[in-house]
PDB file of N, CA and C in Angstrom:
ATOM      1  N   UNK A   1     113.007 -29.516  69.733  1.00  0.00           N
ATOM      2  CA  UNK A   1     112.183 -29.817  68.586  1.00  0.00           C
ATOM      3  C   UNK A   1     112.389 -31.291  68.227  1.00  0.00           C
ATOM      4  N   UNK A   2     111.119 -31.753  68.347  1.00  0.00           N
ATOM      5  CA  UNK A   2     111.548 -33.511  67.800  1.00  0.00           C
ATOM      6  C   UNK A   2     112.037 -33.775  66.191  1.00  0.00           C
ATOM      7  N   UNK A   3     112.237 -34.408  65.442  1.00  0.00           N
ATOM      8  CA  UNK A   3     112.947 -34.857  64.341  1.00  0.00           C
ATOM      9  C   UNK A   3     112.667 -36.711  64.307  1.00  0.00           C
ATOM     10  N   UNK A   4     111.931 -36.643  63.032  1.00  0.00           N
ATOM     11  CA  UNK A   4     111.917 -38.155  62.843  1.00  0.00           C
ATOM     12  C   UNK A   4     112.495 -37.830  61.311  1.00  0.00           C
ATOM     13  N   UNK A   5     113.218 -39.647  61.250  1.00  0.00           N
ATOM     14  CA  UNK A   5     113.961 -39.676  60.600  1.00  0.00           C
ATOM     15  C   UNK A   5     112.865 -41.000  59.137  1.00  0.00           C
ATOM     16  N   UNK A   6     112.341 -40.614  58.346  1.00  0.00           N
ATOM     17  CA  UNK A   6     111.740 -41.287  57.471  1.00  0.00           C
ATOM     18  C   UNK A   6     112.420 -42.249  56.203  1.00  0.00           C
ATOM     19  N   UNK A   7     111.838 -43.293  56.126  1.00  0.00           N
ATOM     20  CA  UNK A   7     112.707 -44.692  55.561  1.00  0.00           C
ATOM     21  C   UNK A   7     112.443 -45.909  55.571  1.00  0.00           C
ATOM     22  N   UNK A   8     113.748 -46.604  55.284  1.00  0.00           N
ATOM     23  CA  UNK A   8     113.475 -48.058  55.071  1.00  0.00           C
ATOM     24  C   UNK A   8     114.848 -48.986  56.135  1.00  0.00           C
ATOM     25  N   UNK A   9     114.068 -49.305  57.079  1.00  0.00           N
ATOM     26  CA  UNK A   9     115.642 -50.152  57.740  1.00  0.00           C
ATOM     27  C   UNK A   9     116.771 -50.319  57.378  1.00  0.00           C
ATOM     28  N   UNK A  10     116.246 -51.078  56.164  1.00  0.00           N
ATOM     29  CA  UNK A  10     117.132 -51.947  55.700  1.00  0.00           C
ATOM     30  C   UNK A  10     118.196 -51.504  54.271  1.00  0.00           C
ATOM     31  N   UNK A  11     117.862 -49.913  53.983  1.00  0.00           N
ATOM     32  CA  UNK A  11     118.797 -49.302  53.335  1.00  0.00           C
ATOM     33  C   UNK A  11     120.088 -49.069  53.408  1.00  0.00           C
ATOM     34  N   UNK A  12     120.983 -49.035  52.942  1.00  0.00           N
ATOM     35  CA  UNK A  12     122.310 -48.632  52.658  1.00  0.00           C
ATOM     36  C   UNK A  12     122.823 -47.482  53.245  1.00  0.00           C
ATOM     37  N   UNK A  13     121.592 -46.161  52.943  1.00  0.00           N
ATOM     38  CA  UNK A  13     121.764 -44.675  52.731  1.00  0.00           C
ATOM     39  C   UNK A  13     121.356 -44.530  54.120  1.00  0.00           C
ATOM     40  N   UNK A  14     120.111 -45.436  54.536  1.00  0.00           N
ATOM     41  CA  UNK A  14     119.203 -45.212  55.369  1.00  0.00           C
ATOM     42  C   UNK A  14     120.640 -45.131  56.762  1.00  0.00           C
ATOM     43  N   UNK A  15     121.214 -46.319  56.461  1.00  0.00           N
ATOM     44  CA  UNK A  15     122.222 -47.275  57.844  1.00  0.00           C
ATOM     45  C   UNK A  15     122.768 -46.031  57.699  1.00  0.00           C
ATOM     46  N   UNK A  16     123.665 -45.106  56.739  1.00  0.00           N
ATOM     47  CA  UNK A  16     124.370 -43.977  56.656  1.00  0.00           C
ATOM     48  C   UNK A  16     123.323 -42.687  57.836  1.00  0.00           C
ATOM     49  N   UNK A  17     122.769 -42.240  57.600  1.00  0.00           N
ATOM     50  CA  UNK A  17     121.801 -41.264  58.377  1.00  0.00           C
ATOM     51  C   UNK A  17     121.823 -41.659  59.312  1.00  0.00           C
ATOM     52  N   UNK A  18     121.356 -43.240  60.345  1.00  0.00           N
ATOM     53  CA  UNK A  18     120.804 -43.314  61.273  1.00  0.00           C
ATOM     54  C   UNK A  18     122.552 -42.976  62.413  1.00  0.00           C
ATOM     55  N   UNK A  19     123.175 -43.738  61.609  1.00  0.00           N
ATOM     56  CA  UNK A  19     124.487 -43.791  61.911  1.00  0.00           C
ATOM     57  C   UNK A  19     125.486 -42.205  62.738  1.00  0.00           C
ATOM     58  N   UNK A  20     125.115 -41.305  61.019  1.00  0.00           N
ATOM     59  CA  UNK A  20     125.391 -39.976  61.215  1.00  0.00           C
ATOM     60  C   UNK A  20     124.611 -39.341  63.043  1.00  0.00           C
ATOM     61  N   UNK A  21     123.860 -39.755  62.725  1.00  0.00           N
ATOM     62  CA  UNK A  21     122.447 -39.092  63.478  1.00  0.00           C
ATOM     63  C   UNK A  21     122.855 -39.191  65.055  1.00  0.00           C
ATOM     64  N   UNK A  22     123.212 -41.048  65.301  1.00  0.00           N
ATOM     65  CA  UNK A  22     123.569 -41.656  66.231  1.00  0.00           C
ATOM     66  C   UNK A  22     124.865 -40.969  67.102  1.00  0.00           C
ATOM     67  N   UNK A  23     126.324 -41.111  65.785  1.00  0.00           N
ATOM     68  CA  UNK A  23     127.080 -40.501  66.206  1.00  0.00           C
ATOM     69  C   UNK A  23     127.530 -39.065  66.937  1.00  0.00           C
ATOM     70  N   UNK A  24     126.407 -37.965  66.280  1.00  0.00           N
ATOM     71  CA  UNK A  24     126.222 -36.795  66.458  1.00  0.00           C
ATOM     72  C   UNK A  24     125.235 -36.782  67.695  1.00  0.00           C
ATOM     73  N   UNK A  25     124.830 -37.507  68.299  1.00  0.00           N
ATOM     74  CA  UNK A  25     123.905 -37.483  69.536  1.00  0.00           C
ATOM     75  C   UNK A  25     122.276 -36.890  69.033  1.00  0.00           C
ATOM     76  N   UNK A  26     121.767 -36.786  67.446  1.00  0.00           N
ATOM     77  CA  UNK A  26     120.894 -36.260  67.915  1.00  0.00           C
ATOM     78  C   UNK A  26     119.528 -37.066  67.934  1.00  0.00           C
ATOM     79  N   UNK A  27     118.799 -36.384  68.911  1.00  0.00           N
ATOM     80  CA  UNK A  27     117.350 -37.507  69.265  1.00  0.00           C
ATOM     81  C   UNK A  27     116.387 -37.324  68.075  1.00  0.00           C
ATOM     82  N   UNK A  28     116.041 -38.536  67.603  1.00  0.00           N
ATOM     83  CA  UNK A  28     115.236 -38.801  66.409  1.00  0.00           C
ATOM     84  C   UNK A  28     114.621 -40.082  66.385  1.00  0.00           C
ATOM     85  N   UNK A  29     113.247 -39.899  66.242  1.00  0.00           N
ATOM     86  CA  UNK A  29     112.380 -40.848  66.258  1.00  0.00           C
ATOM     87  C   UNK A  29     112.510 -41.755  64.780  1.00  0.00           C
ATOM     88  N   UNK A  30     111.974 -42.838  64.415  1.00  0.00           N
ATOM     89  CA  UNK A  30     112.299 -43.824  63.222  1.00  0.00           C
ATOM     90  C   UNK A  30     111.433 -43.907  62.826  1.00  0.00           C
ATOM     91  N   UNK A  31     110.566 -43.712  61.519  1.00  0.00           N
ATOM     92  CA  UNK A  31     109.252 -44.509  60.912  1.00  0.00           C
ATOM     93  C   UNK A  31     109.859 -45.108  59.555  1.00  0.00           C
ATOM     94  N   UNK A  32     110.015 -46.068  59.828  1.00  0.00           N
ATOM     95  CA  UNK A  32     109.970 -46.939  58.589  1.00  0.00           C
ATOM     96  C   UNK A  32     109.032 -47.092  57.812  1.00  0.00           C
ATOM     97  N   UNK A  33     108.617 -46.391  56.663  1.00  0.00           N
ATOM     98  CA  UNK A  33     107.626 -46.315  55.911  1.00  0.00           C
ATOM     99  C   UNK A  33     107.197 -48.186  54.844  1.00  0.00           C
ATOM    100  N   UNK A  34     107.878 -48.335  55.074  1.00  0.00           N
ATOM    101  CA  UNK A  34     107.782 -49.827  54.176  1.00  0.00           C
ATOM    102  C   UNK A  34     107.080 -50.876  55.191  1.00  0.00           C
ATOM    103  N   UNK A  35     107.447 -50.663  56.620  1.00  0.00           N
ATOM    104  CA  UNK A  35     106.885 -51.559  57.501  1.00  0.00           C
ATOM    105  C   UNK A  35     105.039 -50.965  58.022  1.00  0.00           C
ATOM    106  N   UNK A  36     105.094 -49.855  58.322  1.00  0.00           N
ATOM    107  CA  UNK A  36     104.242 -48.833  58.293  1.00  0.00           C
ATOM    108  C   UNK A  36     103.213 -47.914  57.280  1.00  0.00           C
ATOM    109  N   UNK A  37     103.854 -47.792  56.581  1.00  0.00           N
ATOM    110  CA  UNK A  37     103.469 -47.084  55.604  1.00  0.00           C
ATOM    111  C   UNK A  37     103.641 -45.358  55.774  1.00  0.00           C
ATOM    112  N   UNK A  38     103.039 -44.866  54.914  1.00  0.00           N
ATOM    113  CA  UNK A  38     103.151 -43.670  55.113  1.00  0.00           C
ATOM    114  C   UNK A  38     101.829 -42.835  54.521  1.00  0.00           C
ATOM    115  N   UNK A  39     101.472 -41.319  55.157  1.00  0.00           N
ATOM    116  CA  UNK A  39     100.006 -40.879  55.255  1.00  0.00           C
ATOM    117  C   UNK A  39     100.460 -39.746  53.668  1.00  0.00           C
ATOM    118  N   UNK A  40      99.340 -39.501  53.089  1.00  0.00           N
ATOM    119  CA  UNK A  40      99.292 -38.606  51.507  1.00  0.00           C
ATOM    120  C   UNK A  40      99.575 -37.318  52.419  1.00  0.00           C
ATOM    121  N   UNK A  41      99.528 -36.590  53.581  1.00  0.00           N
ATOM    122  CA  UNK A  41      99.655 -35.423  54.424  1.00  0.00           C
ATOM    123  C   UNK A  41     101.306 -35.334  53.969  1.00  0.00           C
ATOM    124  N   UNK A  42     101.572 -35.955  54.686  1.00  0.00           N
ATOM    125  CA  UNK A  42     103.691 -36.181  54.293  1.00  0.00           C
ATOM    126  C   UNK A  42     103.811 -36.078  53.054  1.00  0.00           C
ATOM    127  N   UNK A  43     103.336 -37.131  52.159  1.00  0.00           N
ATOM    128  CA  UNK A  43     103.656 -36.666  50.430  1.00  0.00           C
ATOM    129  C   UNK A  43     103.721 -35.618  50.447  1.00  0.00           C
ATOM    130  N   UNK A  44     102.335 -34.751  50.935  1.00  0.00           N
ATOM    131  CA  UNK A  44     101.812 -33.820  49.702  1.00  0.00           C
ATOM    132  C   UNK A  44     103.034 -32.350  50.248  1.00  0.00           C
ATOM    133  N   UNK A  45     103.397 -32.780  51.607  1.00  0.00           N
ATOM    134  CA  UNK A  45     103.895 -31.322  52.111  1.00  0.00           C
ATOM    135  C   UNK A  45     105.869 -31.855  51.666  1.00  0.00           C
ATOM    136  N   UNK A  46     105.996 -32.854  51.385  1.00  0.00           N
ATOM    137  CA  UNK A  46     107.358 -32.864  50.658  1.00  0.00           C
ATOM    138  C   UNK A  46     107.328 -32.263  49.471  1.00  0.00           C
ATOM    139  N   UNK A  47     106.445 -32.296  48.808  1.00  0.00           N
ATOM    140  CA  UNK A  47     106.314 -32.942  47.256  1.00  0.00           C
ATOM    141  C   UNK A  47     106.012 -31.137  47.567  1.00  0.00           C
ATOM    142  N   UNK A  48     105.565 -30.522  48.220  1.00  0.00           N
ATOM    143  CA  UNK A  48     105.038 -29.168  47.911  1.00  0.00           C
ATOM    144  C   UNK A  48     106.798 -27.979  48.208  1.00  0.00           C
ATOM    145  N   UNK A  49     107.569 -29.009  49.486  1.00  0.00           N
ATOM    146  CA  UNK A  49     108.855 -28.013  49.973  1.00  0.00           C
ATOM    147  C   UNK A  49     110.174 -28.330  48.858  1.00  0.00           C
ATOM    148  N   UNK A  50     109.780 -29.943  48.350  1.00  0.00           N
ATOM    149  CA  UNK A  50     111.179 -30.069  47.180  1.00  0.00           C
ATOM    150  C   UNK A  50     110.976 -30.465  46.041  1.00  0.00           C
ATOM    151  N   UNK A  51     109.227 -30.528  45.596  1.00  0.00           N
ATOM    152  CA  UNK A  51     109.036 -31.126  44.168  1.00  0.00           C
ATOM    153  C   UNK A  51     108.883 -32.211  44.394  1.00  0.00           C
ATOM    154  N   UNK A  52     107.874 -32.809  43.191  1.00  0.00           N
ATOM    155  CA  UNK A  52     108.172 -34.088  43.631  1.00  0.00           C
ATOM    156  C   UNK A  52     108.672 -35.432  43.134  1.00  0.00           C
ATOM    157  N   UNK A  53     109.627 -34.503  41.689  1.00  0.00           N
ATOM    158  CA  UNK A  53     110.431 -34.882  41.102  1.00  0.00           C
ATOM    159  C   UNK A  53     111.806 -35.202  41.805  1.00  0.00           C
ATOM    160  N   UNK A  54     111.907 -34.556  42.741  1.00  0.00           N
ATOM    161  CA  UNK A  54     112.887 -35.188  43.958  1.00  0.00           C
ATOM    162  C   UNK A  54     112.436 -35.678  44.795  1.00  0.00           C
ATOM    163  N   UNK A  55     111.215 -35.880  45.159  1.00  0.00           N
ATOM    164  CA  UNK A  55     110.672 -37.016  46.534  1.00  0.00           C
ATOM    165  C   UNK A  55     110.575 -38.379  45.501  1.00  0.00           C
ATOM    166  N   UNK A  56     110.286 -38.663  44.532  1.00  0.00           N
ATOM    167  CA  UNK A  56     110.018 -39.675  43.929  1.00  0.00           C
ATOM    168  C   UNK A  56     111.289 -40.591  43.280  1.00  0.00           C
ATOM    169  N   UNK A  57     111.890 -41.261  44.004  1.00  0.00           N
ATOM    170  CA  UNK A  57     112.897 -42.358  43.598  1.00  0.00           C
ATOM    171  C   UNK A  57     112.748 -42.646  42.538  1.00  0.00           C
ATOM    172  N   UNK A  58     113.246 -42.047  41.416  1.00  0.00           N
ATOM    173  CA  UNK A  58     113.397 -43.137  40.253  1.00  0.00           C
ATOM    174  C   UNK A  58     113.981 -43.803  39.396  1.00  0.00           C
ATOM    175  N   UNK A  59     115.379 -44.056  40.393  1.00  0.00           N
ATOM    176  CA  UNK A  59     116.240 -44.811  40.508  1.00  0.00           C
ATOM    177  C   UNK A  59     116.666 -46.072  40.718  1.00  0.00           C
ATOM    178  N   UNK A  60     115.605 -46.224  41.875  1.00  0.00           N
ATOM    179  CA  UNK A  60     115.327 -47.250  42.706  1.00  0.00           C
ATOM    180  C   UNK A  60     114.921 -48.766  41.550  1.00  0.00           C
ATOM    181  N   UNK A  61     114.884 -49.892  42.023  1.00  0.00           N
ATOM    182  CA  UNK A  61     114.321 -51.279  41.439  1.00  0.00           C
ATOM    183  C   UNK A  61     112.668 -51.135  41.354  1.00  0.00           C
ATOM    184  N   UNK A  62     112.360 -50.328  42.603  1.00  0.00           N
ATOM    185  CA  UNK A  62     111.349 -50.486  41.986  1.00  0.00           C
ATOM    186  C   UNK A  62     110.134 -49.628  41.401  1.00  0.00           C
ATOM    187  N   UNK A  63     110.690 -48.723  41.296  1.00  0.00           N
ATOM    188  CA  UNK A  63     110.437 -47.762  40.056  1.00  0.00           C
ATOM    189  C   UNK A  63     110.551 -48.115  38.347  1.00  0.00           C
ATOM    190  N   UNK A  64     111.544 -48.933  38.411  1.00  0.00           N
ATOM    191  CA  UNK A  64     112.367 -49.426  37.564  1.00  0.00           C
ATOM    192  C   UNK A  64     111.655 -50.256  36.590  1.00  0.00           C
ATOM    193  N   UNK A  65     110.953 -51.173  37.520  1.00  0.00           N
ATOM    194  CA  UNK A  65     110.174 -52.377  37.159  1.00  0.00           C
ATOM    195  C   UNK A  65     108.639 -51.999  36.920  1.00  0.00           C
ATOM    196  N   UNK A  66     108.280 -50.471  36.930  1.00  0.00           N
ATOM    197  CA  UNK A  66     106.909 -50.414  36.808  1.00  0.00           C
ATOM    198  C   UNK A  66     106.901 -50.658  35.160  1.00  0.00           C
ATOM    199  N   UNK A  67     105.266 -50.766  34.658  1.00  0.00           N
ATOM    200  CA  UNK A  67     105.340 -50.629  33.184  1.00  0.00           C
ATOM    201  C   UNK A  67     105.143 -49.168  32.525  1.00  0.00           C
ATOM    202  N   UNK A  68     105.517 -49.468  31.129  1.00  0.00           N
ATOM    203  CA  UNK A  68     105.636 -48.067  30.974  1.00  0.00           C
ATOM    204  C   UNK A  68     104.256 -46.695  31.103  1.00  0.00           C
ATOM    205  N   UNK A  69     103.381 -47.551  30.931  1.00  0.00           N
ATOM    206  CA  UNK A  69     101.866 -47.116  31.080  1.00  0.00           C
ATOM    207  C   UNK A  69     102.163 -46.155  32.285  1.00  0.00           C
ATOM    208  N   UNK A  70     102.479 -46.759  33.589  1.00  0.00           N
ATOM    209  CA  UNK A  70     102.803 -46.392  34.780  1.00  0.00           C
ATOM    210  C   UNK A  70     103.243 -45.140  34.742  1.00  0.00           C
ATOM    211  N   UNK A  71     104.572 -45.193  34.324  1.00  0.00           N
ATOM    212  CA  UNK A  71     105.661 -43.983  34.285  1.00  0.00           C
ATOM    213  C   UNK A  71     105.092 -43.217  33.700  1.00  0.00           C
ATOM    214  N   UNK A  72     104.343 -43.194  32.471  1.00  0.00           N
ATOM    215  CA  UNK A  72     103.792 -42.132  31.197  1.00  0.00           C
ATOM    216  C   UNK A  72     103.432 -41.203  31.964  1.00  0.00           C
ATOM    217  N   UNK A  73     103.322 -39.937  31.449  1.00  0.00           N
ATOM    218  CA  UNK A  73     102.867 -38.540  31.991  1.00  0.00           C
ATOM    219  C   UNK A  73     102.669 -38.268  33.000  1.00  0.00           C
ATOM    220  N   UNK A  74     103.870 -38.544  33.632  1.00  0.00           N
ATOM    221  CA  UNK A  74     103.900 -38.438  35.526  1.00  0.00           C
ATOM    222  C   UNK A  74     103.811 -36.613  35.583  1.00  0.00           C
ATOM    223  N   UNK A  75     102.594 -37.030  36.756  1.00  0.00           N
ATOM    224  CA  UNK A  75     102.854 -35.468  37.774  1.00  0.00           C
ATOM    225  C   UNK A  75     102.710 -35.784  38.799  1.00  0.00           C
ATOM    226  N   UNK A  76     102.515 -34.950  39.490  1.00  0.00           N
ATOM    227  CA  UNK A  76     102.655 -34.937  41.249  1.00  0.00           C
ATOM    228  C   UNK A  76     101.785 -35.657  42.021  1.00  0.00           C
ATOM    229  N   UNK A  77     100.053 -35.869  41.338  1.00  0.00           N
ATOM    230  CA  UNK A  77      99.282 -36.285  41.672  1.00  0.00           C
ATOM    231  C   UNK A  77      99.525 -38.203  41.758  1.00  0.00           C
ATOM    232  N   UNK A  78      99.877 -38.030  39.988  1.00  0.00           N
ATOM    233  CA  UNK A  78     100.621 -39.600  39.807  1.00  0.00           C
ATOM    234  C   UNK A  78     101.408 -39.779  40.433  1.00  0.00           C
ATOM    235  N   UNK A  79     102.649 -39.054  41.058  1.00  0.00           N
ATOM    236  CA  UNK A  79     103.173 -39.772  41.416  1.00  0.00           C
ATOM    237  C   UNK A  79     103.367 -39.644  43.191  1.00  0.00           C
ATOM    238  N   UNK A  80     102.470 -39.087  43.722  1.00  0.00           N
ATOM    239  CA  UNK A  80     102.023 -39.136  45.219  1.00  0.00           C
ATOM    240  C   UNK A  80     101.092 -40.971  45.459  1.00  0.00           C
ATOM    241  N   UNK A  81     100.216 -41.009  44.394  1.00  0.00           N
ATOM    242  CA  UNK A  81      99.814 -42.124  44.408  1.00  0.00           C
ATOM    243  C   UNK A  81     100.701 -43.119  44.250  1.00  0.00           C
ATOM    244  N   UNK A  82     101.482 -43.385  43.297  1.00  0.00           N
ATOM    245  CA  UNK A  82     102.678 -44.391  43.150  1.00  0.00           C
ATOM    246  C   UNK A  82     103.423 -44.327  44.357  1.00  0.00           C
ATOM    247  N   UNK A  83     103.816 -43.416  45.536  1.00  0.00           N
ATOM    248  CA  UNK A  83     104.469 -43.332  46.506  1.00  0.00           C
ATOM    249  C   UNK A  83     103.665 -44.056  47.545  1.00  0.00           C
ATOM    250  N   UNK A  84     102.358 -43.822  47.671  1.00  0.00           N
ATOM    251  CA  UNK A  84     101.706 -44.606  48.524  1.00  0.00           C
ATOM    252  C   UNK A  84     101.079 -45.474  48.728  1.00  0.00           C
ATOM    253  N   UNK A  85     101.218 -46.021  47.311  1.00  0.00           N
ATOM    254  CA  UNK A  85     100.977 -47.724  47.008  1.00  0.00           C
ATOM    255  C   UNK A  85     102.159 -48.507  46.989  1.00  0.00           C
ATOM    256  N   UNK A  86     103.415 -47.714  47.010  1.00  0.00           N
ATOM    257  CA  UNK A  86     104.774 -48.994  46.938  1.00  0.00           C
ATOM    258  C   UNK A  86     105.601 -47.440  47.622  1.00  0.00           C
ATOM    259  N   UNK A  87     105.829 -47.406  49.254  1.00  0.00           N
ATOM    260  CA  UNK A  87     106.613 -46.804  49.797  1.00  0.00           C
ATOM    261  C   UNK A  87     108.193 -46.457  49.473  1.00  0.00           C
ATOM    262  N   UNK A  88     108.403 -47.411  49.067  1.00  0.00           N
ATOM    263  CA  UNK A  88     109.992 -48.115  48.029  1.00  0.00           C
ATOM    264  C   UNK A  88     110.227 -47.198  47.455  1.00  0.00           C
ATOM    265  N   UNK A  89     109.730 -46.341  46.774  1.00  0.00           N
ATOM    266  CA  UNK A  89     109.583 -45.409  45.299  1.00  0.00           C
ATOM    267  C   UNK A  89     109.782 -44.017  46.116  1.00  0.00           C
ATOM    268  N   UNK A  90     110.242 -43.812  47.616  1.00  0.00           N
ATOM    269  CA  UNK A  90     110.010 -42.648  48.275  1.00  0.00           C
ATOM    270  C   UNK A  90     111.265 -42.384  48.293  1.00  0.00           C
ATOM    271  N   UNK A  91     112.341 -41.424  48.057  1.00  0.00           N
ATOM    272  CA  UNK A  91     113.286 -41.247  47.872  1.00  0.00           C
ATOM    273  C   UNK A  91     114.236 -41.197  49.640  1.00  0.00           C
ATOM    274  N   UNK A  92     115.170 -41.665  49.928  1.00  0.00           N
ATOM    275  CA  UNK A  92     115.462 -41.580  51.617  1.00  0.00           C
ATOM    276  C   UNK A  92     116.738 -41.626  51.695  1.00  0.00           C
ATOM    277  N   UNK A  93     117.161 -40.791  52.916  1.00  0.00           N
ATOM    278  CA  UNK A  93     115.786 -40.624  53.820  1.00  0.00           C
ATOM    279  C   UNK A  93     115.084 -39.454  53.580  1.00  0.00           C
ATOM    280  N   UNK A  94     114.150 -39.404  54.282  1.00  0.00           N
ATOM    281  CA  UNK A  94     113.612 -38.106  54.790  1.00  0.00           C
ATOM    282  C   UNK A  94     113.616 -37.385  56.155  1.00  0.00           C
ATOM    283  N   UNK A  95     114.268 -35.951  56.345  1.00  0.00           N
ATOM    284  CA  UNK A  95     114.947 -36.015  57.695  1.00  0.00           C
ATOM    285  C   UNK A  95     113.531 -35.002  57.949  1.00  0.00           C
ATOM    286  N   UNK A  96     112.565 -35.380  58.966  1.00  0.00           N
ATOM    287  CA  UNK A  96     111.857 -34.057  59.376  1.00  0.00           C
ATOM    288  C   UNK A  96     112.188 -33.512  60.449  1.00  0.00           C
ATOM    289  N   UNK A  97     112.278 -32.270  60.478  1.00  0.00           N
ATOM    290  CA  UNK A  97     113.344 -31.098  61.499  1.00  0.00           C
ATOM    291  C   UNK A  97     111.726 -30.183  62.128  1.00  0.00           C
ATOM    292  N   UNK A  98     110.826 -30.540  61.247  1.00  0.00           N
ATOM    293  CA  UNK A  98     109.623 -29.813  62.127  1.00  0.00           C
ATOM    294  C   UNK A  98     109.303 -28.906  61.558  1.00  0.00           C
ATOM    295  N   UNK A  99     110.142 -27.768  60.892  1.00  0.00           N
ATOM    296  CA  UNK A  99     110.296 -26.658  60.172  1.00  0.00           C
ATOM    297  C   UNK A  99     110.658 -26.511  58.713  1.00  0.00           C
ATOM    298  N   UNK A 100     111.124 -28.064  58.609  1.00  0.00           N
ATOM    299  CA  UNK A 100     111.283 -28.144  57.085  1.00  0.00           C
ATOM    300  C   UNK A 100     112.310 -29.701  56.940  1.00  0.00           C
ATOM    301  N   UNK A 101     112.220 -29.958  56.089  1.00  0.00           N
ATOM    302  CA  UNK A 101     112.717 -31.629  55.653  1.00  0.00           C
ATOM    303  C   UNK A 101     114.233 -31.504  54.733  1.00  0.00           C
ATOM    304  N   UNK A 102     114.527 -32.701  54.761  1.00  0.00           N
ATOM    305  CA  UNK A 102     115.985 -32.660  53.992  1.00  0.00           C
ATOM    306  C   UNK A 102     115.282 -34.266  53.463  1.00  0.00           C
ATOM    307  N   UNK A 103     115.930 -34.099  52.173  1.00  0.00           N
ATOM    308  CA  UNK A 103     115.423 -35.416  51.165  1.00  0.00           C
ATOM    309  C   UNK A 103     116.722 -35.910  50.971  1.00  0.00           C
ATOM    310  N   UNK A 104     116.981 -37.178  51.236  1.00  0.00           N
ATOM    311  CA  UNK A 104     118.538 -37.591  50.636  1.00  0.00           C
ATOM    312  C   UNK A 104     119.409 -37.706  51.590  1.00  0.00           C
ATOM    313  N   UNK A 105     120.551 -37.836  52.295  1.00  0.00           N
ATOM    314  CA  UNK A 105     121.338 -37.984  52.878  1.00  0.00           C
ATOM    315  C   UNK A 105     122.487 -37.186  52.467  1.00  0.00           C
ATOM    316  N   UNK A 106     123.455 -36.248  52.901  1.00  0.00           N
ATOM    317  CA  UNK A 106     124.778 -35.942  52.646  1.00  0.00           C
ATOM    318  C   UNK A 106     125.232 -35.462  53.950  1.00  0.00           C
ATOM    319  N   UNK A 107     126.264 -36.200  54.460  1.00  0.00           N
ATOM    320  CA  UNK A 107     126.853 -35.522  56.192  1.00  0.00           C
ATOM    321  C   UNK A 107     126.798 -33.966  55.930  1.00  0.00           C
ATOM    322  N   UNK A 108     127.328 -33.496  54.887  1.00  0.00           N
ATOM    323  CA  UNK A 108     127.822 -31.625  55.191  1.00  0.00           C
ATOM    324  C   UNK A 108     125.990 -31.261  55.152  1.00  0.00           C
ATOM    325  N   UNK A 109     125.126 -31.803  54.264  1.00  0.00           N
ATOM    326  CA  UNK A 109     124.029 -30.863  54.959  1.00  0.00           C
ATOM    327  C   UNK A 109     123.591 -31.199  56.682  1.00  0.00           C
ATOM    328  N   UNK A 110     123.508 -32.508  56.791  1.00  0.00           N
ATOM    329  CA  UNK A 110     122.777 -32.982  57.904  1.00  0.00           C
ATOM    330  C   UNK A 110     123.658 -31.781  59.029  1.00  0.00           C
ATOM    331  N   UNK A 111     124.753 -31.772  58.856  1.00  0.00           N
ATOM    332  CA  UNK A 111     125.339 -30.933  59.790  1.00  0.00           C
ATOM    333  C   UNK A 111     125.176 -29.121  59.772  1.00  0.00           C
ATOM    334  N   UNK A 112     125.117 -29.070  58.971  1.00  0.00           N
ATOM    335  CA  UNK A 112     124.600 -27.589  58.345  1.00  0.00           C
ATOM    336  C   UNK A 112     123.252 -27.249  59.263  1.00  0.00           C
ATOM    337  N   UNK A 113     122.549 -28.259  58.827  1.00  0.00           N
ATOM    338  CA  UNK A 113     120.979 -28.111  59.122  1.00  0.00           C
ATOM    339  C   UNK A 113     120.901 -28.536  61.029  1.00  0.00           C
ATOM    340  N   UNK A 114     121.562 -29.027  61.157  1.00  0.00           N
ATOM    341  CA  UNK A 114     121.749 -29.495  62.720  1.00  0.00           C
ATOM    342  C   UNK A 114     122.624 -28.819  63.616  1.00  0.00           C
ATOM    343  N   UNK A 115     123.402 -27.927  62.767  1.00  0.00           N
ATOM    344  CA  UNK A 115     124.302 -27.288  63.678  1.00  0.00           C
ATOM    345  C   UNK A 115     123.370 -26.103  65.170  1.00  0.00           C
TER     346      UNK A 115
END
């Protein structure tokens, strides 16, 4: 089963996953959504398996920096659009396994889910 691994290069969390991934031998393709972008199909089927109060970074700088207009009465719709106008705002990684996704990074799931 293929597995791509969804993100931003140049992350912190991201270097953590690819790393994990690497070490553990397993084969996984890369889309960097910031260089690329990313399709509303992917939103909508994250945003449908974990909410999308957990696909939506809003933690991040640049979430951070929207105005408040922006943020006001976020739902899923709002904030699928905010995801695919500034990729940044996508919470990562995103591990797709084919059968279902992992949002976030933590070694004990990646291994759980990979065992």
């Amino acid at each position: 089963m293929s597995k791509t691994l969804y993100g931003i290069k140049a992350c912190d969390t991201m270097k953590k996953a690819r790393t994990w991934l690497d070490e553990h031998g397993v084969d996984y393709a890369f889309h960097d959504y910031k260089a690329v972008g990313i399709d509303r199909g992917n939103l909508e089927k994250w945003c449908a398996e974990h909410g999308w109060e957990t696909v939506l970074n809003r933690a991040g700088t640049t979430f951070r920096k929207l105005d408040e207009a922006q943020k006001a009465e976020l739902d899923q719709a709002k904030a699928i659009e905010l995801m695919l106008a500034q990729p940044s705002m996508i919470k990562r990684p995103v591990l797709d396994l084919g059968d279902r996704t992992l949002v976030g990074f933590k070694p004990e799931r990646y291994a759980a889910a990979l065992a």
